[in-house]
Protein backbone atom coordinates (compact mmCIF):
# COMPACT_ATOMS: atom_id res chain seq x y z
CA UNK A 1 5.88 22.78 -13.96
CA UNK A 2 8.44 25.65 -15.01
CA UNK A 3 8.92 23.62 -18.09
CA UNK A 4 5.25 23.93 -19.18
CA UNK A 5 4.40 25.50 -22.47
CA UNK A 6 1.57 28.37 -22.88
CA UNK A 7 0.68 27.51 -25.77
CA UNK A 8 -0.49 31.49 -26.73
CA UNK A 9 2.27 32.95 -26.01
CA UNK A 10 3.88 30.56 -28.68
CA UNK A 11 1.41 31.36 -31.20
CA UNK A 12 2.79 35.38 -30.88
CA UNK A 13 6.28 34.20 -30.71
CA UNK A 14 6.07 32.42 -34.21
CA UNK A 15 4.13 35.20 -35.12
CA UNK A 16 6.52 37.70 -34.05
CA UNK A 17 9.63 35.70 -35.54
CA UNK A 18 8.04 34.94 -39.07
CA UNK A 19 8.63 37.21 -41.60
CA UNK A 20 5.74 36.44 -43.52
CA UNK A 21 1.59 36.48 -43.01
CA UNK A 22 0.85 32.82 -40.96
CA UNK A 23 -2.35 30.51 -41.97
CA UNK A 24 -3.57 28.48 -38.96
CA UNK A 25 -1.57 25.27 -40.96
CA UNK A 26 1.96 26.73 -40.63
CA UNK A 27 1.03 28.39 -37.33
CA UNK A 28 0.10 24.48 -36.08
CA UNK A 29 3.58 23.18 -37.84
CA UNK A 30 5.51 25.92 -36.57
CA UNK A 31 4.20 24.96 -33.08
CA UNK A 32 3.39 21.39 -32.68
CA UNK A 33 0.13 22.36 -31.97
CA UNK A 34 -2.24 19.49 -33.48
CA UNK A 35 -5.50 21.24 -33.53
CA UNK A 36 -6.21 24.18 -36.16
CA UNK A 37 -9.64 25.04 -34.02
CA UNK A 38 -7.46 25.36 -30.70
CA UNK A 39 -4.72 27.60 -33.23
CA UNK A 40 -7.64 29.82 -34.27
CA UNK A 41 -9.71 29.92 -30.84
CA UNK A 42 -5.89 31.33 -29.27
CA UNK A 43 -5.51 33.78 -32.53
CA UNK A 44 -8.72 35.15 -31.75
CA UNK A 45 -7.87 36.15 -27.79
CA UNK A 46 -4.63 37.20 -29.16
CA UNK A 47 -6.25 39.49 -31.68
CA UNK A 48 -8.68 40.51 -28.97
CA UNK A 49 -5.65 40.70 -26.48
CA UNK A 50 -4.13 43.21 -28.89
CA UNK A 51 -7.32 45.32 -30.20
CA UNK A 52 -7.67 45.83 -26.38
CA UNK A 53 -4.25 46.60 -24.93
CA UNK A 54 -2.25 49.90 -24.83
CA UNK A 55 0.26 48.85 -27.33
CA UNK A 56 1.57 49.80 -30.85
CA UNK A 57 0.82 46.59 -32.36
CA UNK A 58 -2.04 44.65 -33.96
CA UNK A 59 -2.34 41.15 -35.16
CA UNK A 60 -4.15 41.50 -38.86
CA UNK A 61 -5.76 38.62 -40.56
CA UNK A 62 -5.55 38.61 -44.27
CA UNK A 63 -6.54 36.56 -46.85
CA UNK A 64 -6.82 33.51 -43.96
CA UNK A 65 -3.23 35.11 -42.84
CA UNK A 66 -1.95 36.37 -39.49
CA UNK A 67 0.54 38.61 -38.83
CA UNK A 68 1.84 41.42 -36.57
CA UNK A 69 1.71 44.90 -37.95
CA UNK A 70 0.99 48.43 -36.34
CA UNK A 71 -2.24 49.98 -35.08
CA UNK A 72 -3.09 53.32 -37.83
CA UNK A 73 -1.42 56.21 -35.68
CA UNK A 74 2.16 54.71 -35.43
CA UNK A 75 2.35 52.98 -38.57
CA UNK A 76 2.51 56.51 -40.38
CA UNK A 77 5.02 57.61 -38.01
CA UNK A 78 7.90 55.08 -38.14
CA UNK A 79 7.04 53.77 -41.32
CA UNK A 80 10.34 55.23 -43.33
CA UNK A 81 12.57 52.63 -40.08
CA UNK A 82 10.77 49.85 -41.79
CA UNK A 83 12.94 48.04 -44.66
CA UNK A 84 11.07 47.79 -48.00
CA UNK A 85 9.06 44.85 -48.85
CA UNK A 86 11.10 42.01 -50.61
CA UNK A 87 9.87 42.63 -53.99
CA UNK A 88 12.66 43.35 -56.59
CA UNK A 89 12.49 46.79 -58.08
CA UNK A 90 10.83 45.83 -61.56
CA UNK A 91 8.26 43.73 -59.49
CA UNK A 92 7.48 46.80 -57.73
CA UNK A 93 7.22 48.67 -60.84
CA UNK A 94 4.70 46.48 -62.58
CA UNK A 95 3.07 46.06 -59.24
CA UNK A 96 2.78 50.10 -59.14
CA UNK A 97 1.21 49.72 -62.72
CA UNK A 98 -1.11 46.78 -61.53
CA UNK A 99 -2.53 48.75 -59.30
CA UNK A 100 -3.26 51.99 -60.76
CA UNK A 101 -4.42 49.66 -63.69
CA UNK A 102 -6.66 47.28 -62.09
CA UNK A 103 -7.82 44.11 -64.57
CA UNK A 104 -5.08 45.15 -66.62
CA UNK A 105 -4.39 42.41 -69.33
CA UNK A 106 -1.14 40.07 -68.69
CA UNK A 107 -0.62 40.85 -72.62
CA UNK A 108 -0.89 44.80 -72.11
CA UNK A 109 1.73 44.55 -69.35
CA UNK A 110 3.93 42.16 -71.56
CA UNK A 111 3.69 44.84 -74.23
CA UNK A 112 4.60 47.94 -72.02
CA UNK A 113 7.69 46.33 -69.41
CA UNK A 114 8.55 43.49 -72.08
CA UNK A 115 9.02 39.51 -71.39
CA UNK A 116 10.39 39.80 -67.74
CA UNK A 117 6.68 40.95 -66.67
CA UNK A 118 6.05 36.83 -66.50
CA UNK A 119 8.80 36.60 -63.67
CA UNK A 120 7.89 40.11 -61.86
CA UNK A 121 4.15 38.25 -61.90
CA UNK A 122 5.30 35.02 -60.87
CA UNK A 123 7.23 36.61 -57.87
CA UNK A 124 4.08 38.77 -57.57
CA UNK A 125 2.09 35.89 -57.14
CA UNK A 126 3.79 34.52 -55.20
CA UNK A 127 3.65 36.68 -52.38
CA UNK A 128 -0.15 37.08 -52.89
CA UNK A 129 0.07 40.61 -53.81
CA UNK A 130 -1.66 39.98 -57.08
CA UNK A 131 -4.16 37.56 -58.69
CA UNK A 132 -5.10 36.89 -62.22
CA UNK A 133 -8.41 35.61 -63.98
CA UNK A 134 -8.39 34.00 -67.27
CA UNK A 135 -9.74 36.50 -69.63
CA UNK A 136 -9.97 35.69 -73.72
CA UNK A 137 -6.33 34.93 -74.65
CA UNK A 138 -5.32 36.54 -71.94
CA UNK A 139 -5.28 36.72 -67.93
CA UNK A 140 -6.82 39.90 -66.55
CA UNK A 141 -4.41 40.57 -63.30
CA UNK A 142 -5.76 42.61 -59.85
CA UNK A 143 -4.54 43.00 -56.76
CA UNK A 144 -5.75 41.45 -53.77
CA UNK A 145 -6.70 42.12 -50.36
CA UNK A 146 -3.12 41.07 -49.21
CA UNK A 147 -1.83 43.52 -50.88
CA UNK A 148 -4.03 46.85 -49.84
CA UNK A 149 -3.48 46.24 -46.19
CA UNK A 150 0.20 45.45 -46.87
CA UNK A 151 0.44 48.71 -48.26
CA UNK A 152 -2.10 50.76 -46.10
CA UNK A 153 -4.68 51.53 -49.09
């Protein structure tokens, strides 16, 4: 019996130990746990769990993604422990741009930071912090709901 596995508690350990947002498909690979619907019925107590306890931390859902971040009054306070995302530096500044810019062109960016805006939107895309729309000759690029809760907007 000690060797029994609660199968919640290893839903917040992979949590926990992943560094990036879950979807109920890794979560179940990660786990060995053969049913998505059991996966999300156990995310939601967890979630629940969390909302209710007297702890720091939350478990957000985004984009069909879980993850462990803080509840609103800590995450202001200990934010500057926290290492910055893993976005290279010109990602971050065309990401910056993106976002002040919303539906910005992929051509206006290409113009104003030069060829290497294809990998800084690759690597942007990547990590679901932006999404683009065909547009004309063009893509028209935004950024998505990943990445306002990412960055507290």
């Amino acid at each position: 019996m000690a060797d029994e596995i609660d199968y919640k508690r290893l839903i917040e350990a992979a949590l926990f130990m992943s560094p990036n947002a879950m979807s109920v498909n890794d979560i179940c690979t990660a786990t060995g746990i053969a049913s998505p619907g059991a996966v999300e019925r156990m995310l939601n107590e967890l979630i629940s769990e969390y909302d209710s306890a007297s702890t720091a931390l939350k478990i957000l859902q985004i984009s069909g993604k879980y993850m462990f971040s803080l509840k609103d009054p800590y995450i202001s306070k200990v934010s500057s422990l926290a290492t910055g995302p893993d976005i290279s530096r010109g990602s971050l500044r065309v990401l910056a741009y993106i976002a002040k810019n919303e539906g910005v062109l992929q051509s206006q960016l290409v113009k104003y930071f030069g060829t290497s805006t294809y990998d800084h939107i690759r690597e942007l895309t990547e990590k679901e912090f932006i999404e683009s729309k065909r547009y004309k000759r063009s893509r028209a690029i935004s950024t998505t709901p990943k990445f306002k809760e990412y960055f507290s907007i």
